[in-house]
PDB file of N, CA and C in Angstrom:
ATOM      1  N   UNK A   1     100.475  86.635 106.001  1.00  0.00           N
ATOM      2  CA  UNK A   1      99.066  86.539 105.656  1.00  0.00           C
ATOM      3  C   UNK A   1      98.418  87.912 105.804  1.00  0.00           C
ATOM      4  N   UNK A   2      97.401  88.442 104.864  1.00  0.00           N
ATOM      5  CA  UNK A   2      96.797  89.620 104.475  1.00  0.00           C
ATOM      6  C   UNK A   2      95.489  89.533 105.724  1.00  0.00           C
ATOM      7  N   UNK A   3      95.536  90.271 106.517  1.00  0.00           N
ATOM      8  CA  UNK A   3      94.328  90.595 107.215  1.00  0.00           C
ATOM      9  C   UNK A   3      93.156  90.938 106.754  1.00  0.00           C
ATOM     10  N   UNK A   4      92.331  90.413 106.486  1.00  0.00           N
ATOM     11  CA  UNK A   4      91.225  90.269 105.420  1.00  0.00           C
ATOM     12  C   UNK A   4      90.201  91.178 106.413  1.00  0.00           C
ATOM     13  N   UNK A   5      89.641  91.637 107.570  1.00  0.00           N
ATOM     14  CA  UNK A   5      88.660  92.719 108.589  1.00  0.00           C
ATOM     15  C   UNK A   5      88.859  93.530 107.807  1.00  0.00           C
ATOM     16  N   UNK A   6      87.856  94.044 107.557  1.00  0.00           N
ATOM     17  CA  UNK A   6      87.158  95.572 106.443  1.00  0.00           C
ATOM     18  C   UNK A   6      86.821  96.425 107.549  1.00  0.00           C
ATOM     19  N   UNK A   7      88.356  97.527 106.936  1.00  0.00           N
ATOM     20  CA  UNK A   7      88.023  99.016 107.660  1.00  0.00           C
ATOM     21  C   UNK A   7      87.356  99.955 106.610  1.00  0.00           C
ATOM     22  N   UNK A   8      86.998 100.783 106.984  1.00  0.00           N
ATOM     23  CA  UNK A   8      86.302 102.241 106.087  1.00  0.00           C
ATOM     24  C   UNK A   8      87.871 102.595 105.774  1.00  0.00           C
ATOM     25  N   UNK A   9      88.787 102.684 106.467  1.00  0.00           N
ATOM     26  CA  UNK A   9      90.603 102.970 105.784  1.00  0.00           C
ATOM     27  C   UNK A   9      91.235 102.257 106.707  1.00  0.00           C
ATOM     28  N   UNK A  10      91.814 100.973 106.004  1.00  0.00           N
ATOM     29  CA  UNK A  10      92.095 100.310 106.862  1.00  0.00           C
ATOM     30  C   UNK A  10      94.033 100.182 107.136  1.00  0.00           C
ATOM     31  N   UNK A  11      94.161  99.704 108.370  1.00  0.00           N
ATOM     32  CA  UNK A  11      95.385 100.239 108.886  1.00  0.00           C
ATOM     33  C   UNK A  11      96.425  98.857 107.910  1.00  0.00           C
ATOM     34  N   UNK A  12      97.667  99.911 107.585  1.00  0.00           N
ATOM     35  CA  UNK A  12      98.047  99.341 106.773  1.00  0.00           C
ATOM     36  C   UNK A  12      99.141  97.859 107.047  1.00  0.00           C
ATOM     37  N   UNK A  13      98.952  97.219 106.053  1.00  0.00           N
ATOM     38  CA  UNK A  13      99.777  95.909 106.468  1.00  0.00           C
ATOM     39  C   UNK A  13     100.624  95.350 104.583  1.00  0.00           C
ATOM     40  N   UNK A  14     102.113  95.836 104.968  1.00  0.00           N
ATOM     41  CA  UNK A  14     102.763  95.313 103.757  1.00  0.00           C
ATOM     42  C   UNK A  14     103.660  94.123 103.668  1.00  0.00           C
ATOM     43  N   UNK A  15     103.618  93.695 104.866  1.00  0.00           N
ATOM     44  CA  UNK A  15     104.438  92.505 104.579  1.00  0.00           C
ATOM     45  C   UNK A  15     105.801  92.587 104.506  1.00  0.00           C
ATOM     46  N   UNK A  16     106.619  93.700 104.662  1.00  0.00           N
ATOM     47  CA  UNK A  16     107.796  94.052 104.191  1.00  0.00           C
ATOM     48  C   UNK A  16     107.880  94.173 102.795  1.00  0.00           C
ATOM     49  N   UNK A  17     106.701  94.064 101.952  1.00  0.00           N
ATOM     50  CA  UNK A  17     106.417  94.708 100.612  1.00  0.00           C
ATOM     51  C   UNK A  17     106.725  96.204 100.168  1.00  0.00           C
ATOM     52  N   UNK A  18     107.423  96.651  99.097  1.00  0.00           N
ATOM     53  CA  UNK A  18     107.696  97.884  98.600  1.00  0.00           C
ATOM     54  C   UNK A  18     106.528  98.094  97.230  1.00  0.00           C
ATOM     55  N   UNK A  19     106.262  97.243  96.587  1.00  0.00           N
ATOM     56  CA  UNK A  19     105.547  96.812  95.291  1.00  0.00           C
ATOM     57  C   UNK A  19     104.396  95.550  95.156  1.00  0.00           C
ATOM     58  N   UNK A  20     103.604  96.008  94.116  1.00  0.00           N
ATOM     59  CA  UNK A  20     102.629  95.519  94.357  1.00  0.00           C
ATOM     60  C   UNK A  20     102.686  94.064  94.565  1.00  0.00           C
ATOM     61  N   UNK A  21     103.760  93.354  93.213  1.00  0.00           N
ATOM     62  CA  UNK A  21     104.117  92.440  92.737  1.00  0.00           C
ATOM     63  C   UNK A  21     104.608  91.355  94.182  1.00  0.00           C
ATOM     64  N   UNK A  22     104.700  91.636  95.035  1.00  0.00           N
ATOM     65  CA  UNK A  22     105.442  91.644  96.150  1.00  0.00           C
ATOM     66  C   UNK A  22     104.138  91.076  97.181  1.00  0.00           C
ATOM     67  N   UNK A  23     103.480  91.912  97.329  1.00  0.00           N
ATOM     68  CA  UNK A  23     102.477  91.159  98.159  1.00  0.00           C
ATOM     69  C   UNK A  23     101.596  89.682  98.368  1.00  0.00           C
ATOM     70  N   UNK A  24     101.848  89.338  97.113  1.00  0.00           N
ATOM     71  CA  UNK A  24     100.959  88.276  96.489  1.00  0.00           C
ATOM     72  C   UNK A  24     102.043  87.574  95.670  1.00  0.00           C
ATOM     73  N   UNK A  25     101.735  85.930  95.877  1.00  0.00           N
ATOM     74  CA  UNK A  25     102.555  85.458  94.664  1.00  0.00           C
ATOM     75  C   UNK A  25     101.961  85.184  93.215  1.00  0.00           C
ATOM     76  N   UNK A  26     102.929  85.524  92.665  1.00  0.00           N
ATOM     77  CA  UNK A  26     102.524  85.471  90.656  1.00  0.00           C
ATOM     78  C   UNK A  26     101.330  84.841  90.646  1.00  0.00           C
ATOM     79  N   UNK A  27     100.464  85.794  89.961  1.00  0.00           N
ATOM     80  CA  UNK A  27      99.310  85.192  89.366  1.00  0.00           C
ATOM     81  C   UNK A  27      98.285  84.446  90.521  1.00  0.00           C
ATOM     82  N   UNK A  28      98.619  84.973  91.956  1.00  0.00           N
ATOM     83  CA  UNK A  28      97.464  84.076  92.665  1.00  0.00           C
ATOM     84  C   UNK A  28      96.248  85.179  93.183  1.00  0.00           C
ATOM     85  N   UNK A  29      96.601  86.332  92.994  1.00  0.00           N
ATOM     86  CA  UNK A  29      95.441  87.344  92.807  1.00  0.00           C
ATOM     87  C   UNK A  29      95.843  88.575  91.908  1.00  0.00           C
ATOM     88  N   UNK A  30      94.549  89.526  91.760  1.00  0.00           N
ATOM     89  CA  UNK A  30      94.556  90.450  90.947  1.00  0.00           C
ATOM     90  C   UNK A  30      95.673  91.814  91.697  1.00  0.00           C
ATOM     91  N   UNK A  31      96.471  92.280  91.349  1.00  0.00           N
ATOM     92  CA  UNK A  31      97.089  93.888  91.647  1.00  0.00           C
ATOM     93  C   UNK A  31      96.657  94.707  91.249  1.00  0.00           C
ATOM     94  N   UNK A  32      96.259  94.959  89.881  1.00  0.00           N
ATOM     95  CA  UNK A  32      96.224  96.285  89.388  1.00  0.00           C
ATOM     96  C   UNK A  32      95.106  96.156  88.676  1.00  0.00           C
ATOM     97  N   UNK A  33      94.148  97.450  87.855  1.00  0.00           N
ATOM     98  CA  UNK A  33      93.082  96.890  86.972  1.00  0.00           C
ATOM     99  C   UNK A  33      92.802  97.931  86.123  1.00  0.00           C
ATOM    100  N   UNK A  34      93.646  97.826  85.150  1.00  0.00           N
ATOM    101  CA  UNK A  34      93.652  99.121  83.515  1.00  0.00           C
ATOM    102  C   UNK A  34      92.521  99.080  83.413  1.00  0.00           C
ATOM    103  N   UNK A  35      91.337  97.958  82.882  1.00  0.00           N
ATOM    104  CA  UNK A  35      90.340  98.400  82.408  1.00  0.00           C
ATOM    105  C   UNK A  35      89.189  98.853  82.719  1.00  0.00           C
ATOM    106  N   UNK A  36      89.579  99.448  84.791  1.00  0.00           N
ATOM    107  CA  UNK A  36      88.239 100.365  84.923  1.00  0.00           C
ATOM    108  C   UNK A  36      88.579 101.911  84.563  1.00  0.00           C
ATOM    109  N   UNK A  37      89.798 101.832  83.786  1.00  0.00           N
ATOM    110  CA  UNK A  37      90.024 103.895  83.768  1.00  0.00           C
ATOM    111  C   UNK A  37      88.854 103.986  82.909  1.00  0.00           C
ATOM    112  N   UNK A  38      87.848 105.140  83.179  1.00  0.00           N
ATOM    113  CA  UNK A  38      86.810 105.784  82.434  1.00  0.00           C
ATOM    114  C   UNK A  38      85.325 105.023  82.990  1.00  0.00           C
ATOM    115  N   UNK A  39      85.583 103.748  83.902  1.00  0.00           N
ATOM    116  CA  UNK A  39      84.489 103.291  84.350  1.00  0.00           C
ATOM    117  C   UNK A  39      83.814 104.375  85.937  1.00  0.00           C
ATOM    118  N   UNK A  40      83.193 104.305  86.309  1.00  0.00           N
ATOM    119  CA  UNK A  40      82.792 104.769  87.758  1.00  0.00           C
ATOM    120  C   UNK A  40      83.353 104.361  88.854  1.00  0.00           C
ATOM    121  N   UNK A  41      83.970 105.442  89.382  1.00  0.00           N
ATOM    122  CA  UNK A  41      84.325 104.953  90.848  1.00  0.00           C
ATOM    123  C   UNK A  41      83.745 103.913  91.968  1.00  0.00           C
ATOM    124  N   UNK A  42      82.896 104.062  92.153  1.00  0.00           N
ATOM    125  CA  UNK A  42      82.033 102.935  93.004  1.00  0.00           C
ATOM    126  C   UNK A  42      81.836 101.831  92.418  1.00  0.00           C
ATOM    127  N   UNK A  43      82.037 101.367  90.547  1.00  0.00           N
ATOM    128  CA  UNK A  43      81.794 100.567  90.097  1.00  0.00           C
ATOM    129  C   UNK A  43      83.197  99.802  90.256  1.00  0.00           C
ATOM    130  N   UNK A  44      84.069 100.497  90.059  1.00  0.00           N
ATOM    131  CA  UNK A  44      85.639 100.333  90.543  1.00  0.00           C
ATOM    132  C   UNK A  44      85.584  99.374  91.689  1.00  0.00           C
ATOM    133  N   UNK A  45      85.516 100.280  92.905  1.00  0.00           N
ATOM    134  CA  UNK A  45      85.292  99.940  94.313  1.00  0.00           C
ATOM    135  C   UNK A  45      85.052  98.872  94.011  1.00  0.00           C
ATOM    136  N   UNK A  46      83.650  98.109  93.270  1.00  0.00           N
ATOM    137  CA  UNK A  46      83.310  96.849  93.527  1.00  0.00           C
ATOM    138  C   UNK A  46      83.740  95.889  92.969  1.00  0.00           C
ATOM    139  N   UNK A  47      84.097  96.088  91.728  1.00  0.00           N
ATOM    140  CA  UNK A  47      85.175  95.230  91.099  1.00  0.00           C
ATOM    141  C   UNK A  47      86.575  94.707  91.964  1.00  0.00           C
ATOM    142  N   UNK A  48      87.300  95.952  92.045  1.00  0.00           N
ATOM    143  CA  UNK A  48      88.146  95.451  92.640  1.00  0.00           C
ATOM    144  C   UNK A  48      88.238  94.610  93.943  1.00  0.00           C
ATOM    145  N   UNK A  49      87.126  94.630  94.909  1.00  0.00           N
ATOM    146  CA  UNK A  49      87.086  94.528  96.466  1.00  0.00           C
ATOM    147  C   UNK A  49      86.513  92.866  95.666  1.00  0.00           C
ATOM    148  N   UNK A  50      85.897  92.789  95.076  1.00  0.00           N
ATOM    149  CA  UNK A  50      85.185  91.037  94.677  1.00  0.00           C
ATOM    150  C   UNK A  50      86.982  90.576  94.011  1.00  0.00           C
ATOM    151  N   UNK A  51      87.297  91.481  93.130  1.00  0.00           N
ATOM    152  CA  UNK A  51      88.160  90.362  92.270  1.00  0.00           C
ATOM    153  C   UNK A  51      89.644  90.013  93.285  1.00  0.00           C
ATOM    154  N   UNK A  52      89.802  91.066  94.833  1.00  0.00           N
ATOM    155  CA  UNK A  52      90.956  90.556  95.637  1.00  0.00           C
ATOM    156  C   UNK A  52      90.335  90.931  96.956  1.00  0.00           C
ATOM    157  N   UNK A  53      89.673  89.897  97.477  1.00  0.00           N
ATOM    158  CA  UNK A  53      89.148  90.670  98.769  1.00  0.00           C
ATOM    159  C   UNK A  53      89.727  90.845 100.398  1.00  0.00           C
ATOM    160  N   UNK A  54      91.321  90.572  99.751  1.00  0.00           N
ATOM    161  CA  UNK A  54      92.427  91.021 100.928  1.00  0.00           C
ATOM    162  C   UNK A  54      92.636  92.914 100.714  1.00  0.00           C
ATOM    163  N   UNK A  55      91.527  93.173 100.100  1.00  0.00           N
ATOM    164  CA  UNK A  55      92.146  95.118  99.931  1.00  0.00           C
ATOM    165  C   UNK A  55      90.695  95.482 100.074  1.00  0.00           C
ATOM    166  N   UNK A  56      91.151  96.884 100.568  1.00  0.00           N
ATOM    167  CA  UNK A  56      90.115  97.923 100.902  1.00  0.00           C
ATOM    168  C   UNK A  56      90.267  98.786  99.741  1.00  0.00           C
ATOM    169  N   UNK A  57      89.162  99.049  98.740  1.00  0.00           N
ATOM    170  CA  UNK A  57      89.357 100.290  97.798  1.00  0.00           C
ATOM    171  C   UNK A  57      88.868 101.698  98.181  1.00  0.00           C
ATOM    172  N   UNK A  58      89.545 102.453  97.672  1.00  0.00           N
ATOM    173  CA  UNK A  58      89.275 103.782  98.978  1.00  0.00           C
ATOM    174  C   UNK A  58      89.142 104.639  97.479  1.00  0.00           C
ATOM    175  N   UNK A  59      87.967 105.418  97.099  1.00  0.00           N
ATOM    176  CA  UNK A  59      87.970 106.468  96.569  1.00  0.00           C
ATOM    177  C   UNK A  59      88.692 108.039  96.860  1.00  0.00           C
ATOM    178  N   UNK A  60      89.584 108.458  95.734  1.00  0.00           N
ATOM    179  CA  UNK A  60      90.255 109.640  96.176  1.00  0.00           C
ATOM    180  C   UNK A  60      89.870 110.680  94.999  1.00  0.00           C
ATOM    181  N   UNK A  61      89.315 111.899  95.082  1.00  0.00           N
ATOM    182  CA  UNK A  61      89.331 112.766  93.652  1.00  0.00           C
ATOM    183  C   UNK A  61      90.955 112.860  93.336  1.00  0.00           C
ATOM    184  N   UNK A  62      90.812 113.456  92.011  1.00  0.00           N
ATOM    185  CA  UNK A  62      91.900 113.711  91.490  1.00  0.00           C
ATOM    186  C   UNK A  62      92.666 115.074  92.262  1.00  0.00           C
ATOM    187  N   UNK A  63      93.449 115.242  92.826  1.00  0.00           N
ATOM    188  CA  UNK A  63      94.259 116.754  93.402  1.00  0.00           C
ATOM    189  C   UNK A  63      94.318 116.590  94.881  1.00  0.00           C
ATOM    190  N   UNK A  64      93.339 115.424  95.511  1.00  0.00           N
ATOM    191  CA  UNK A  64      93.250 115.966  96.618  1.00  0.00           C
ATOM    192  C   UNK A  64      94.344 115.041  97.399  1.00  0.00           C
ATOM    193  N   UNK A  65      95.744 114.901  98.307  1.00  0.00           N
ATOM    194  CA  UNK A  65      96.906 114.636  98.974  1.00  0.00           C
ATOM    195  C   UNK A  65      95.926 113.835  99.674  1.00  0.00           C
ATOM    196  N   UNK A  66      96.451 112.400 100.108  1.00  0.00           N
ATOM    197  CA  UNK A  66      95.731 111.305 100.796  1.00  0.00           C
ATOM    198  C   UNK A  66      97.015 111.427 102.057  1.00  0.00           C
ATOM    199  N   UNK A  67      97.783 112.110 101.888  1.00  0.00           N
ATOM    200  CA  UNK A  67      98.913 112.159 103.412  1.00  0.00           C
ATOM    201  C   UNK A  67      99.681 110.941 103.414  1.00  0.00           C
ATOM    202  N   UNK A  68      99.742 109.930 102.870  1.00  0.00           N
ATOM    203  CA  UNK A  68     100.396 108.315 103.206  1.00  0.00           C
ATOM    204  C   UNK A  68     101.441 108.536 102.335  1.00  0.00           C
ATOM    205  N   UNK A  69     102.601 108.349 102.423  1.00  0.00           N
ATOM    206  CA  UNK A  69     104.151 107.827 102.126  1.00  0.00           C
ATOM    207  C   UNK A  69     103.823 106.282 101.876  1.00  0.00           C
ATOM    208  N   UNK A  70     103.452 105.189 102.892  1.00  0.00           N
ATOM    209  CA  UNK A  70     103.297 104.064 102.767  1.00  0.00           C
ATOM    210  C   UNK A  70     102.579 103.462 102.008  1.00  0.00           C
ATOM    211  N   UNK A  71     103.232 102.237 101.730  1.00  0.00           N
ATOM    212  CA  UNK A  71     102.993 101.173 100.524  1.00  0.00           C
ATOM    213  C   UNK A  71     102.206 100.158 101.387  1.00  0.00           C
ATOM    214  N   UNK A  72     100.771  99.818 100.912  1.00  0.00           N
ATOM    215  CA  UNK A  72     100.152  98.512 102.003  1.00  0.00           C
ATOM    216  C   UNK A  72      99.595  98.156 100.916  1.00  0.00           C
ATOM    217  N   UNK A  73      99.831  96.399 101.157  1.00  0.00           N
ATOM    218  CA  UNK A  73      99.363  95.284 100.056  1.00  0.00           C
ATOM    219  C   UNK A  73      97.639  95.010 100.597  1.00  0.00           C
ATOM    220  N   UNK A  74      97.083  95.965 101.405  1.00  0.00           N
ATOM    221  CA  UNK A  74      95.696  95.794 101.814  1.00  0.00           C
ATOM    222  C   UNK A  74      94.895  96.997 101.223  1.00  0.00           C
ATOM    223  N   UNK A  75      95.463  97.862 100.237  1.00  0.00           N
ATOM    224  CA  UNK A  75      95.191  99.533 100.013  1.00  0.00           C
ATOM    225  C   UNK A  75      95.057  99.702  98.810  1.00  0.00           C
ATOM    226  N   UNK A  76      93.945  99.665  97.997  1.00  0.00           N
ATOM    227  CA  UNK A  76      94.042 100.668  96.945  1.00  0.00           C
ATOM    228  C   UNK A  76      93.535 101.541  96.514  1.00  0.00           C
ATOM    229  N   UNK A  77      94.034 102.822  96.114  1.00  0.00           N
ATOM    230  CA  UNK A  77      93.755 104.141  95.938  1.00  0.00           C
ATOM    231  C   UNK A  77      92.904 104.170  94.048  1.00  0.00           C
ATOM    232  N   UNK A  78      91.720 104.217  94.439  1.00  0.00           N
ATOM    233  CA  UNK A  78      91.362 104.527  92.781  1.00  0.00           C
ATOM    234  C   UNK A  78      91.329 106.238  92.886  1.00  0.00           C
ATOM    235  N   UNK A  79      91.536 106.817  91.736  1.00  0.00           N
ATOM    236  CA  UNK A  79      91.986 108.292  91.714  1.00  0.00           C
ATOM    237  C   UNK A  79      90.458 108.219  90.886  1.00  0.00           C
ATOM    238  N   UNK A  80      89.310 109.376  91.111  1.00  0.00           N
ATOM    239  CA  UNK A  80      88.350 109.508  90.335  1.00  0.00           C
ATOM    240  C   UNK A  80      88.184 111.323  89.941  1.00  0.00           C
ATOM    241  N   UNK A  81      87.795 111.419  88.478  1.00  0.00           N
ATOM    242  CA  UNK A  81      87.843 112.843  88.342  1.00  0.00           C
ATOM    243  C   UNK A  81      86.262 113.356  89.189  1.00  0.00           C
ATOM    244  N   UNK A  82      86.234 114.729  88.337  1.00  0.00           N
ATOM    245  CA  UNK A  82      85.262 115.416  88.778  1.00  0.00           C
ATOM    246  C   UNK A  82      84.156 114.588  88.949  1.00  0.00           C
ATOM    247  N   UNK A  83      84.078 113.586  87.515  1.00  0.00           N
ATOM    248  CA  UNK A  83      82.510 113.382  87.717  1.00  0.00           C
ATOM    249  C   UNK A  83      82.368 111.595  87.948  1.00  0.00           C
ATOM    250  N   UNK A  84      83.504 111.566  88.780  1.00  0.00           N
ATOM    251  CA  UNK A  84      83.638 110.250  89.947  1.00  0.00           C
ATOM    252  C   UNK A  84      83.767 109.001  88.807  1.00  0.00           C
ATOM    253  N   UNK A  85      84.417 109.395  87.683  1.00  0.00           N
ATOM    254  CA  UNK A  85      85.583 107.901  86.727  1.00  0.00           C
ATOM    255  C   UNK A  85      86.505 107.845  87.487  1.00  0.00           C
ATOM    256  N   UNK A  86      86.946 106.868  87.263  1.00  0.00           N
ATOM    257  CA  UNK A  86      88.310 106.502  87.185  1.00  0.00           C
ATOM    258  C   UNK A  86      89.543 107.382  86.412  1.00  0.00           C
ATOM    259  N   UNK A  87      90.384 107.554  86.932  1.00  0.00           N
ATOM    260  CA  UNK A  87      91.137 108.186  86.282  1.00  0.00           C
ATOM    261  C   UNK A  87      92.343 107.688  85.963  1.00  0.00           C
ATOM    262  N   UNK A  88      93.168 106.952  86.646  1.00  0.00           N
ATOM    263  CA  UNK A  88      94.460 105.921  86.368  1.00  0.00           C
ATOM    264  C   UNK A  88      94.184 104.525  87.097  1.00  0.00           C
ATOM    265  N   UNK A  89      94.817 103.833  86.144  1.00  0.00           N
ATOM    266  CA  UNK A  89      94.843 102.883  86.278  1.00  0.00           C
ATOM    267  C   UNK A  89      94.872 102.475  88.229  1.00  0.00           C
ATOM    268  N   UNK A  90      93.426 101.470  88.605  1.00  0.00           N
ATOM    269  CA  UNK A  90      93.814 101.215  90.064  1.00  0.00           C
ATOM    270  C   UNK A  90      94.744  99.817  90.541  1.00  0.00           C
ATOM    271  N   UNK A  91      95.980 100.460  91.269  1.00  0.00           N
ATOM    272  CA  UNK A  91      96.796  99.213  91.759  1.00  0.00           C
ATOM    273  C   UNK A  91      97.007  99.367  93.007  1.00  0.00           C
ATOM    274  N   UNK A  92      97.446  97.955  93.761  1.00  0.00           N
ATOM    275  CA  UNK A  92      97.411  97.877  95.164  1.00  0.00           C
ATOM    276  C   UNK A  92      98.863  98.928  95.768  1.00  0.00           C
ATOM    277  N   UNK A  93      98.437  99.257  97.084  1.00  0.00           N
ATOM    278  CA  UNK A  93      99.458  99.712  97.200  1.00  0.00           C
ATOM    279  C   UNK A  93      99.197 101.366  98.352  1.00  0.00           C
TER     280      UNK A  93
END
């Protein structure tokens, strides 16, 4: 079970998960979400945190090293450019 307590970056929990697909079973929540690339970061943020609210969405600019190796089914990284879009596609992880 996904620890649902909202950190500002919250400590990670995968389940023995490597992939997104993995955390969640088929089709019982959202992983990934193509169609905010080009939307706003914070608009992101809120989408995603309503449409799976076992994850923390964490804004990252584009270039800047977030330090994590690890895969957590509670984590997702939206990548936003300069002027805070979206830049790839955001998935858990």
């Amino acid at each position: 079970m996904v620890d649902t307590t909202k950190h500002p970056y919250p400590p990670c929990y995968n389940g023995g998960c490597d992939r997104p697909n993995c955390c969640y079973p088929p089709g019982s929540t959202r992983v990934e979400w193509p169609e905010l690339v080009g939307q706003s970061g914070e608009k992101a943020k809120a989408v995603i945190e309503k449409d799976n609210v076992d994850v923390t969405a964490i804004l990252v600019p584009v270039g800047k090293g977030v330090g994590f190796d690890d895969f957590c089914c509670n984590r997702v990284y939206v990548w936003i450019d300069k002027k805070g879009n979206v830049y790839q596609t955001p998935v858990v992880g």
